[in-house]
PDB file of N, CA and C in Angstrom:
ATOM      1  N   UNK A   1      33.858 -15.666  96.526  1.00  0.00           N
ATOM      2  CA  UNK A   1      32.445 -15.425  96.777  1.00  0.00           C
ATOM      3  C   UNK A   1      31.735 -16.773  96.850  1.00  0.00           C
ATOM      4  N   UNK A   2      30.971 -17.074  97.770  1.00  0.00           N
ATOM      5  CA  UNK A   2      30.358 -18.140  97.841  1.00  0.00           C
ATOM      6  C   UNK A   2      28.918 -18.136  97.671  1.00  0.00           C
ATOM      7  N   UNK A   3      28.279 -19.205  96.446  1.00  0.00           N
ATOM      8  CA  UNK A   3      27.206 -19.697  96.102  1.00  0.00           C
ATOM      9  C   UNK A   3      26.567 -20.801  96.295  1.00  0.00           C
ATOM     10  N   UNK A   4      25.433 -20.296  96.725  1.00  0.00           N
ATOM     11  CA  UNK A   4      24.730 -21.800  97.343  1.00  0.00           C
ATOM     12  C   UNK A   4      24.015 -22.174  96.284  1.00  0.00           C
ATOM     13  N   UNK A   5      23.993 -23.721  96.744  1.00  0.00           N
ATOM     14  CA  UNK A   5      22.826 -24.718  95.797  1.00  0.00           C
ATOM     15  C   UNK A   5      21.858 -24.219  95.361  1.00  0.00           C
ATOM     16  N   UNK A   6      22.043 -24.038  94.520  1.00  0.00           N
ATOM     17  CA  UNK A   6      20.130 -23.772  93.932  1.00  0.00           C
ATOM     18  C   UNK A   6      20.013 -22.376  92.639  1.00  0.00           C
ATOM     19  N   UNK A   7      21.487 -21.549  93.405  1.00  0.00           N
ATOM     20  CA  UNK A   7      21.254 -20.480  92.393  1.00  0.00           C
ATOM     21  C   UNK A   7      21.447 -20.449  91.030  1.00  0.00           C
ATOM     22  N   UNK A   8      21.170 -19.471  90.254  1.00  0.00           N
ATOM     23  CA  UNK A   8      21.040 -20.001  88.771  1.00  0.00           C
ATOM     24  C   UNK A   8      22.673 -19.043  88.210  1.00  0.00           C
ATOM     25  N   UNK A   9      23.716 -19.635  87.514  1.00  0.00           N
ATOM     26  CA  UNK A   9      24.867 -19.356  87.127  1.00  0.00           C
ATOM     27  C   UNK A   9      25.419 -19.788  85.867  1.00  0.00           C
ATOM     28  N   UNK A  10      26.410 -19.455  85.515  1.00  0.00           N
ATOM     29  CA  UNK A  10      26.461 -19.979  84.446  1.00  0.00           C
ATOM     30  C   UNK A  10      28.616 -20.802  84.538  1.00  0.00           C
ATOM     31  N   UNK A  11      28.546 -21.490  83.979  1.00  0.00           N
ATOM     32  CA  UNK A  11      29.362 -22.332  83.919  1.00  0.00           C
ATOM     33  C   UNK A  11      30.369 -22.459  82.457  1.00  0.00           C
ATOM     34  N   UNK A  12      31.743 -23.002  82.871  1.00  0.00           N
ATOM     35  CA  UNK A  12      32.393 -22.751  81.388  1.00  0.00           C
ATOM     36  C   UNK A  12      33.283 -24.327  81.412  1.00  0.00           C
ATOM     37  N   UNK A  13      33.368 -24.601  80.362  1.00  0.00           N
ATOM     38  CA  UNK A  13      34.400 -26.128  80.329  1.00  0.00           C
ATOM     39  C   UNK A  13      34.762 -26.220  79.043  1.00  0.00           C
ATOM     40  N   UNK A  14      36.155 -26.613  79.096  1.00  0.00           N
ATOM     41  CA  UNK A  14      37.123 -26.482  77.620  1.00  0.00           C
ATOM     42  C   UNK A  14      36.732 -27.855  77.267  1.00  0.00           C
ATOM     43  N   UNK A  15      36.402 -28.112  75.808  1.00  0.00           N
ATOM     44  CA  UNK A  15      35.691 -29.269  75.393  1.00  0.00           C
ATOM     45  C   UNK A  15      36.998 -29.499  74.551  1.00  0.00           C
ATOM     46  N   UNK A  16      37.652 -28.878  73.856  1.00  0.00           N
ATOM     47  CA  UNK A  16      38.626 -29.160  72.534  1.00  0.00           C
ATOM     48  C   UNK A  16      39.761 -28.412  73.361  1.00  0.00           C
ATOM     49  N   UNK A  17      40.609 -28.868  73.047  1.00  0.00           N
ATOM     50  CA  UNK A  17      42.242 -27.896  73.600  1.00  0.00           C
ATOM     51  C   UNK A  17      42.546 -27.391  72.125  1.00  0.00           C
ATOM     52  N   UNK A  18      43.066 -26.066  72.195  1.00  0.00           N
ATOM     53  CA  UNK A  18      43.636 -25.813  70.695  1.00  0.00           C
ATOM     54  C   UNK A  18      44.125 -27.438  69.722  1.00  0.00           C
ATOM     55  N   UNK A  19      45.162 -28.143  70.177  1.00  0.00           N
ATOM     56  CA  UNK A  19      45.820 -29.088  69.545  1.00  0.00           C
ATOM     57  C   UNK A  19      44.628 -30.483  69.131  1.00  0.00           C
ATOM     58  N   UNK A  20      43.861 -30.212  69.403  1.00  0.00           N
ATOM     59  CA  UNK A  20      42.532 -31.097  69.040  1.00  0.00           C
ATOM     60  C   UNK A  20      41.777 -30.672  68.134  1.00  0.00           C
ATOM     61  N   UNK A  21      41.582 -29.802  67.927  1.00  0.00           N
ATOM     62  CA  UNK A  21      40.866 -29.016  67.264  1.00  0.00           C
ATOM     63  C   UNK A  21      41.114 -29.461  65.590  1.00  0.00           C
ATOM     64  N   UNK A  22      40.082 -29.552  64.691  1.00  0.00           N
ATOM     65  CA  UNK A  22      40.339 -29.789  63.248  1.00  0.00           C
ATOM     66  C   UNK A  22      41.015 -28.810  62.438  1.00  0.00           C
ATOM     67  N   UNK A  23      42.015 -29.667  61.865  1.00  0.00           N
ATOM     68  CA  UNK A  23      43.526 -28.953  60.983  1.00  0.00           C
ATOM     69  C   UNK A  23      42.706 -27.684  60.135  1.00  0.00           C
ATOM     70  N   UNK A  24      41.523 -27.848  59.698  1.00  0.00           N
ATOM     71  CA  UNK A  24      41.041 -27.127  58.850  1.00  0.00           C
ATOM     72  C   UNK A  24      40.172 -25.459  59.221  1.00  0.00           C
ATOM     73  N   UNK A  25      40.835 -25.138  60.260  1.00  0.00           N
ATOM     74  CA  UNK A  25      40.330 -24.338  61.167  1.00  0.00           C
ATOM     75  C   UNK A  25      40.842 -23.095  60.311  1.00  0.00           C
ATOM     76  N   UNK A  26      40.609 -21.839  60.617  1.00  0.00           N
ATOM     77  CA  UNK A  26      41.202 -20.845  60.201  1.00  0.00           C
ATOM     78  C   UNK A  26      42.201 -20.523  61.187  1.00  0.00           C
ATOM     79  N   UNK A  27      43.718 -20.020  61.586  1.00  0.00           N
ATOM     80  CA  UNK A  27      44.747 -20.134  62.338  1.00  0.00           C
ATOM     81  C   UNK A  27      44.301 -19.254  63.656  1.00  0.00           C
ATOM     82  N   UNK A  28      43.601 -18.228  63.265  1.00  0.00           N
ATOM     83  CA  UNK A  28      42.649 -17.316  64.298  1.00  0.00           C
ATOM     84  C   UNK A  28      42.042 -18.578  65.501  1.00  0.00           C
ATOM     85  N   UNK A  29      41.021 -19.011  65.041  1.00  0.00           N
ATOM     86  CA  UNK A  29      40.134 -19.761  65.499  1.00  0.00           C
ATOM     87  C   UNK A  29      40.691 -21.075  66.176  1.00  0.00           C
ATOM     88  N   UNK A  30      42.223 -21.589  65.493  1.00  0.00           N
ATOM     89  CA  UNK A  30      42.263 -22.858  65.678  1.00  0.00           C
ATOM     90  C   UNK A  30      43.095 -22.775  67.344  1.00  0.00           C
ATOM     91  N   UNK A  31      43.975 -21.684  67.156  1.00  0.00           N
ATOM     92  CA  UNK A  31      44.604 -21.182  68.272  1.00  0.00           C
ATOM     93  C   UNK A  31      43.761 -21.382  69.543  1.00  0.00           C
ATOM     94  N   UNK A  32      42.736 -21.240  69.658  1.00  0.00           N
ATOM     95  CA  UNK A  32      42.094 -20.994  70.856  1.00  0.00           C
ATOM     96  C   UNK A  32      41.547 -22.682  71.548  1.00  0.00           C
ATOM     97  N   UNK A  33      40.892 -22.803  72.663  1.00  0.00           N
ATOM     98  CA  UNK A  33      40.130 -23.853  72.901  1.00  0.00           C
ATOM     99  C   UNK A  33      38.764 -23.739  72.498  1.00  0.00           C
ATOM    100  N   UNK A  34      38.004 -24.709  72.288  1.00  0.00           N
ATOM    101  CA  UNK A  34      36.529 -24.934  71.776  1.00  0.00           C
ATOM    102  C   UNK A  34      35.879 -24.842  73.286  1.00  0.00           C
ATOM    103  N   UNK A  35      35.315 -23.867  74.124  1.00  0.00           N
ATOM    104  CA  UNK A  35      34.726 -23.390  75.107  1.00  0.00           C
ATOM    105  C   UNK A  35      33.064 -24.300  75.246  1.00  0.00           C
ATOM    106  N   UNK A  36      32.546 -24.598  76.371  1.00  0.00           N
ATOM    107  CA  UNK A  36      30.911 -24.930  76.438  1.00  0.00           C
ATOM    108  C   UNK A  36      30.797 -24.082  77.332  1.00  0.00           C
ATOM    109  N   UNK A  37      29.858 -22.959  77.091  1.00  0.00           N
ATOM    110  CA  UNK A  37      29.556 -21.383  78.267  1.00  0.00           C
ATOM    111  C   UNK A  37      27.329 -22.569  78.492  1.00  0.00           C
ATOM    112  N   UNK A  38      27.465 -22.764  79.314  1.00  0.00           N
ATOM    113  CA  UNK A  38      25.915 -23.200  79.591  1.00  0.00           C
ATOM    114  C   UNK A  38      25.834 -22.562  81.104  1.00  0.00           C
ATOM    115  N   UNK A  39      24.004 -22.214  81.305  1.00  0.00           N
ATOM    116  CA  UNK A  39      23.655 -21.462  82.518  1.00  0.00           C
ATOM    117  C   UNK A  39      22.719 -22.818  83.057  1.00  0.00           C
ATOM    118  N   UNK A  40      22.699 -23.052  84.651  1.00  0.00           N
ATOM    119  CA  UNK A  40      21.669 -23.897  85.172  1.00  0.00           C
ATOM    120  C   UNK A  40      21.660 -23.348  86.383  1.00  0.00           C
ATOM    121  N   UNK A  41      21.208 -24.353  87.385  1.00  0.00           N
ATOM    122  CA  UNK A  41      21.099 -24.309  88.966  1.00  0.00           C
ATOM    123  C   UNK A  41      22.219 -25.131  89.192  1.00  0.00           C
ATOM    124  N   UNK A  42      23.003 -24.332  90.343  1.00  0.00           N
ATOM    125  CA  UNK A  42      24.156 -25.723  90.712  1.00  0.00           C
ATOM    126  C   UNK A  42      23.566 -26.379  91.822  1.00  0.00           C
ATOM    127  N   UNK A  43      23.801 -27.311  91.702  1.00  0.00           N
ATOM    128  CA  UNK A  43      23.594 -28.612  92.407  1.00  0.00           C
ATOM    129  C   UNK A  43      24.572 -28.599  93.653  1.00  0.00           C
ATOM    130  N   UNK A  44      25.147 -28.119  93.837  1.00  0.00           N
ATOM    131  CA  UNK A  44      26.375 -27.884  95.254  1.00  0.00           C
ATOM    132  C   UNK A  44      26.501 -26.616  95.369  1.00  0.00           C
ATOM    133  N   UNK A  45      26.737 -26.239  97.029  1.00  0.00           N
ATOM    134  CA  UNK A  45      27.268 -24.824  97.226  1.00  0.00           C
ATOM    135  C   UNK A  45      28.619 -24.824  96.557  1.00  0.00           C
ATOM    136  N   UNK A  46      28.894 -23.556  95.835  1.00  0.00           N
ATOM    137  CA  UNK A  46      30.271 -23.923  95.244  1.00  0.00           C
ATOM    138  C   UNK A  46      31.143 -21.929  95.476  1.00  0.00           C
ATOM    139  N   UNK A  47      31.884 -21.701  94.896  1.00  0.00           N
ATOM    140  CA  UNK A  47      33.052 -20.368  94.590  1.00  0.00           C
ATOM    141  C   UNK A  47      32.915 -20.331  93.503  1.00  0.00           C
ATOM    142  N   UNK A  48      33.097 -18.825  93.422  1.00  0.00           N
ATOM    143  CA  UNK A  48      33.690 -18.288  91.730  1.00  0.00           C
ATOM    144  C   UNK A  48      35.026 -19.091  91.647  1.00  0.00           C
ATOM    145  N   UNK A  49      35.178 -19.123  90.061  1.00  0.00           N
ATOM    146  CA  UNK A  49      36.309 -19.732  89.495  1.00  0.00           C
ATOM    147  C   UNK A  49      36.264 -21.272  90.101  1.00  0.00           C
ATOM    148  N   UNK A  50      35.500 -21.980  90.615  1.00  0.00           N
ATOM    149  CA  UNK A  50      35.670 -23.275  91.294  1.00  0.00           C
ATOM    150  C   UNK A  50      35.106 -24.507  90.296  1.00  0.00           C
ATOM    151  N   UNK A  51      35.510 -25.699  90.193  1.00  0.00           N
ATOM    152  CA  UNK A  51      34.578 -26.647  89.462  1.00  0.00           C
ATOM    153  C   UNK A  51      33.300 -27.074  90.107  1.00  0.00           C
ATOM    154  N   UNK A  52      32.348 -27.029  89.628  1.00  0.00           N
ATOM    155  CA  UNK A  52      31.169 -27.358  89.446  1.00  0.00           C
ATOM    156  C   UNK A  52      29.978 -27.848  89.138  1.00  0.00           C
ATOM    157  N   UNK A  53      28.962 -28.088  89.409  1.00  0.00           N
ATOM    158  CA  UNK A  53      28.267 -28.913  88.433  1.00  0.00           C
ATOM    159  C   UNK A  53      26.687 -28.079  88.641  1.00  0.00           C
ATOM    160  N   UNK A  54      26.477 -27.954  87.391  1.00  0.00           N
ATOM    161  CA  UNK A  54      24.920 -27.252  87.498  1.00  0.00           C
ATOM    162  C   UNK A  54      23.959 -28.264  86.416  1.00  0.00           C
ATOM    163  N   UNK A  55      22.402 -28.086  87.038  1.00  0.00           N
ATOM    164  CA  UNK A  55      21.064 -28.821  85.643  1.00  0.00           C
ATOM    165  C   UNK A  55      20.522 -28.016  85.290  1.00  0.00           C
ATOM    166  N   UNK A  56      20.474 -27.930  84.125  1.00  0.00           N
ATOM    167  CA  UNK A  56      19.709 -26.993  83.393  1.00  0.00           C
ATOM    168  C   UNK A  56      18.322 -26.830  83.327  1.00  0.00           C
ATOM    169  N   UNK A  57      17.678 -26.354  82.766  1.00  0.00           N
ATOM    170  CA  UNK A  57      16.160 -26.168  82.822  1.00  0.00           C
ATOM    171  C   UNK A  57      15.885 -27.512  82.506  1.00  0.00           C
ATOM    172  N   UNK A  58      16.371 -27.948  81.159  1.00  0.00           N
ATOM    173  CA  UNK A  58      15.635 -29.536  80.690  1.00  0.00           C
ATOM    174  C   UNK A  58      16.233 -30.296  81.819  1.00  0.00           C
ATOM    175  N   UNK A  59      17.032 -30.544  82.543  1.00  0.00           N
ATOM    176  CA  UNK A  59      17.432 -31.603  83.634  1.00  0.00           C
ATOM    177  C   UNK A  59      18.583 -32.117  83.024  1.00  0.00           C
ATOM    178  N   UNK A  60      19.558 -31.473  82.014  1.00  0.00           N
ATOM    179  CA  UNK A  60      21.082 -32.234  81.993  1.00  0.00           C
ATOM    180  C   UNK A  60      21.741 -31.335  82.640  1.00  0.00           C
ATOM    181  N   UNK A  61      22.885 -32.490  83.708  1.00  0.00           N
ATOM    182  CA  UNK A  61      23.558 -32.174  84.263  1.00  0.00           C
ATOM    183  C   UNK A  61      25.460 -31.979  83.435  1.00  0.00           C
ATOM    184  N   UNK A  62      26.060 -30.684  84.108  1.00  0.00           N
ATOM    185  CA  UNK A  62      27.387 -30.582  82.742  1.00  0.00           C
ATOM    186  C   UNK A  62      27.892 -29.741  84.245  1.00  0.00           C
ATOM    187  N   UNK A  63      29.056 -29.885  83.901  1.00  0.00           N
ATOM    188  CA  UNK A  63      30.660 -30.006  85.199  1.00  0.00           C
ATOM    189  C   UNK A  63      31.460 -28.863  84.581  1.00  0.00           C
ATOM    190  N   UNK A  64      31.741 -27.696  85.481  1.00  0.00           N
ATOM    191  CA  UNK A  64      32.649 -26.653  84.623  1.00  0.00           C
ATOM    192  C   UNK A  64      33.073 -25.711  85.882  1.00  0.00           C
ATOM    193  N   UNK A  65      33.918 -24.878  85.164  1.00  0.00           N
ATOM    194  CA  UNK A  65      34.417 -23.623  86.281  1.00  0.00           C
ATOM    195  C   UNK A  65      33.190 -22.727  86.363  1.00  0.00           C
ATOM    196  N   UNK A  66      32.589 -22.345  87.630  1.00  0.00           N
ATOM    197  CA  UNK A  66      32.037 -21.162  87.886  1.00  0.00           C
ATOM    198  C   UNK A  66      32.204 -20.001  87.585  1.00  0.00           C
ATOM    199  N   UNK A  67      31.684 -19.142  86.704  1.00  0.00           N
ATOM    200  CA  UNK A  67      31.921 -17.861  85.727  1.00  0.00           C
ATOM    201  C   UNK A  67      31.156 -16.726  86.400  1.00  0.00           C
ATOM    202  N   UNK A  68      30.043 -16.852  86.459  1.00  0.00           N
ATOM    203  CA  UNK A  68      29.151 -15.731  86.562  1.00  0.00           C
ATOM    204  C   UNK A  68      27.810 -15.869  87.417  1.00  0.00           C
ATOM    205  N   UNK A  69      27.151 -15.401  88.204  1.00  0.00           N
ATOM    206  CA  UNK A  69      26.172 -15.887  88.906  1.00  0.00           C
ATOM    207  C   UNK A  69      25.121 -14.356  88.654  1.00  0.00           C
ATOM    208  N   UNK A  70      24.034 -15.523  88.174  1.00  0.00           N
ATOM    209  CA  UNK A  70      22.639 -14.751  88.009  1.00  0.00           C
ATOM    210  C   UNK A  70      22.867 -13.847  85.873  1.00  0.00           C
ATOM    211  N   UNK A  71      23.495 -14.950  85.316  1.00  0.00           N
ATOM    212  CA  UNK A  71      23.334 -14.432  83.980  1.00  0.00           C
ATOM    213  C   UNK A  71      22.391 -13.910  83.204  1.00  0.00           C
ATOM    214  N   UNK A  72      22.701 -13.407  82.503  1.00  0.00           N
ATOM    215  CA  UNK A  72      21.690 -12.677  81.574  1.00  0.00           C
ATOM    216  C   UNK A  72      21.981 -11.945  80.367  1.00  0.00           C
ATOM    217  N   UNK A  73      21.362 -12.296  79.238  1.00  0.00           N
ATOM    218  CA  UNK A  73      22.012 -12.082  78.250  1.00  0.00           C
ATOM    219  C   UNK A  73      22.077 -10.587  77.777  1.00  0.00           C
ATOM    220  N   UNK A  74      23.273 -10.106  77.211  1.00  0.00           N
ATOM    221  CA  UNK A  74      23.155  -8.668  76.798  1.00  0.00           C
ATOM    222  C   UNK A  74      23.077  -8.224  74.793  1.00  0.00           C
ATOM    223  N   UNK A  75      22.401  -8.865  74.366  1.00  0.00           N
ATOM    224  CA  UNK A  75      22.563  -9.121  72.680  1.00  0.00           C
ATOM    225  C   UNK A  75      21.247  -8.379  72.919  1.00  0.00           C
ATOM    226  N   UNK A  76      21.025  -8.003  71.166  1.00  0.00           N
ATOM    227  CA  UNK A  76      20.147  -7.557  70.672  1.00  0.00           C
ATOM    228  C   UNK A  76      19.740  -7.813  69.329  1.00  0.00           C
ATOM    229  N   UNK A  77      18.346  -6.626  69.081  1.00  0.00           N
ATOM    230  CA  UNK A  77      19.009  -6.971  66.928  1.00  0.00           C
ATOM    231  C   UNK A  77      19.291  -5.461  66.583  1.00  0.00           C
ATOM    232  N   UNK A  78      19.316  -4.639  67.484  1.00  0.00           N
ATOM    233  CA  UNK A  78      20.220  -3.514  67.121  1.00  0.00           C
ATOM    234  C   UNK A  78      19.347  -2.244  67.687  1.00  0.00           C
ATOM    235  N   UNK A  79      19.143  -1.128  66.961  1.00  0.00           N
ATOM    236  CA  UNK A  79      18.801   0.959  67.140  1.00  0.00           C
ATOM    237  C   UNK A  79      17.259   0.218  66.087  1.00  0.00           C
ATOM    238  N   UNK A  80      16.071   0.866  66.559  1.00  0.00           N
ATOM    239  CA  UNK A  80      15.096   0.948  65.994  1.00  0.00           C
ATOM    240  C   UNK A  80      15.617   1.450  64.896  1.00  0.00           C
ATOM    241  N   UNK A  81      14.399   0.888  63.640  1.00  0.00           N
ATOM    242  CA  UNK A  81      14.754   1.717  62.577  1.00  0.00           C
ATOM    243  C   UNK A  81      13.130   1.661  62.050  1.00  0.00           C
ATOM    244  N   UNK A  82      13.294   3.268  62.536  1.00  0.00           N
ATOM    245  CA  UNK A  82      11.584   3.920  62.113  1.00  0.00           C
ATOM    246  C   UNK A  82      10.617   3.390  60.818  1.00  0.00           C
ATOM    247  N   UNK A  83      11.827   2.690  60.001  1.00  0.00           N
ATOM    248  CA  UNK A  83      10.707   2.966  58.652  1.00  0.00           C
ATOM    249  C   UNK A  83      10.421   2.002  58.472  1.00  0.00           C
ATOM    250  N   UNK A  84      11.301   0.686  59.534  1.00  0.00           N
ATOM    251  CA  UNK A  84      10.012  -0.638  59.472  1.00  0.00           C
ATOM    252  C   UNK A  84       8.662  -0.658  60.588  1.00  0.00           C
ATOM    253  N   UNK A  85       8.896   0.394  61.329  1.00  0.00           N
ATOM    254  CA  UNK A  85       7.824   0.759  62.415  1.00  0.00           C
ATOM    255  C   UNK A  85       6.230   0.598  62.318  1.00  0.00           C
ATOM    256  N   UNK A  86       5.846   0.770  60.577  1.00  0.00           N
ATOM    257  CA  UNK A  86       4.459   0.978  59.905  1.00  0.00           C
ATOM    258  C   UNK A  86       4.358  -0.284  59.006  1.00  0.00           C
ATOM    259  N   UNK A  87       5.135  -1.517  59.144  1.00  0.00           N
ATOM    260  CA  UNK A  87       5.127  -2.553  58.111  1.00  0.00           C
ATOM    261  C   UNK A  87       4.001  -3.157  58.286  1.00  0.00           C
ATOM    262  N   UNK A  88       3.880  -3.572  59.790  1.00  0.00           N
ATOM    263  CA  UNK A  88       2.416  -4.204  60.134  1.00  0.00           C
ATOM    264  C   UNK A  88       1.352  -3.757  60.233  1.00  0.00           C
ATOM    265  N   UNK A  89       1.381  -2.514  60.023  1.00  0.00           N
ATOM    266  CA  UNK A  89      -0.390  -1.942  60.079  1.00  0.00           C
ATOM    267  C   UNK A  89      -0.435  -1.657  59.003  1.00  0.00           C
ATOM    268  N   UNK A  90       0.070  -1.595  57.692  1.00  0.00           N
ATOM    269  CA  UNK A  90       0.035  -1.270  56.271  1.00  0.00           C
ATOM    270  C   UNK A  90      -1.491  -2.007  56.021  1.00  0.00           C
ATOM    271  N   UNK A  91      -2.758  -1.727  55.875  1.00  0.00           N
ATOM    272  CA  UNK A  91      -3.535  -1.862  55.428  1.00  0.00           C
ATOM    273  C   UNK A  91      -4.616  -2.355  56.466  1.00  0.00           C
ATOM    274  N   UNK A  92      -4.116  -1.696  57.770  1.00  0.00           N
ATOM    275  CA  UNK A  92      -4.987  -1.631  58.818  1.00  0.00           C
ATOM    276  C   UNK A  92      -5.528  -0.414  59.078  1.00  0.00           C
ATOM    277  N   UNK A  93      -7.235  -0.024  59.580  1.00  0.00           N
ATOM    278  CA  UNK A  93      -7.303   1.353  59.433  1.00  0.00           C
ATOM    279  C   UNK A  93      -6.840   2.138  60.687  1.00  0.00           C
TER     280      UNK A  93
END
């Protein structure tokens, strides 16, 4: 799939290889690579899965494989819970 300059994506680059990584890791954690997931504008038309380079909102520029185009985050803080619903008007009439 091809992306042109300008669009906003997000980018991935292995910063630590497992074997770099500090001895003091838990064996879970140490196993893996130390990942940088950052979203900007790329600066070149580029491909999924391709190296890249995108600037971020503040203006640093960071070099990675093309992941995802047009990100957006899917987190939350969870299911309403009704009975903090009335915390802030507690002594409003």
């Amino acid at each position: 799939m091809s992306v042109p300059k300008g669009s906003w994506v997000e980018i991935e680059a292995v910063l630590l290889k497992p074997e770099e990584r500090a001895p003091n890791l838990p064996p879970d954690t140490a196993k893996v690579p130390y990942l940088l997931k950052v979203s900007g504008f790329l600066t070149e038309d580029s491909e999924l899965g391709q190296t890249t380079a995108v600037r971020t909102l503040i203006g640093h520029e960071y070099r990675g494989l093309l992941k995802i185009v047009n990100p957006s985050y899917a987190h939350s803080f969870g299911a309403t819970v009704p009975e903090l619903l009335g915390i802030g008007r507690r002594g409003k009439a």
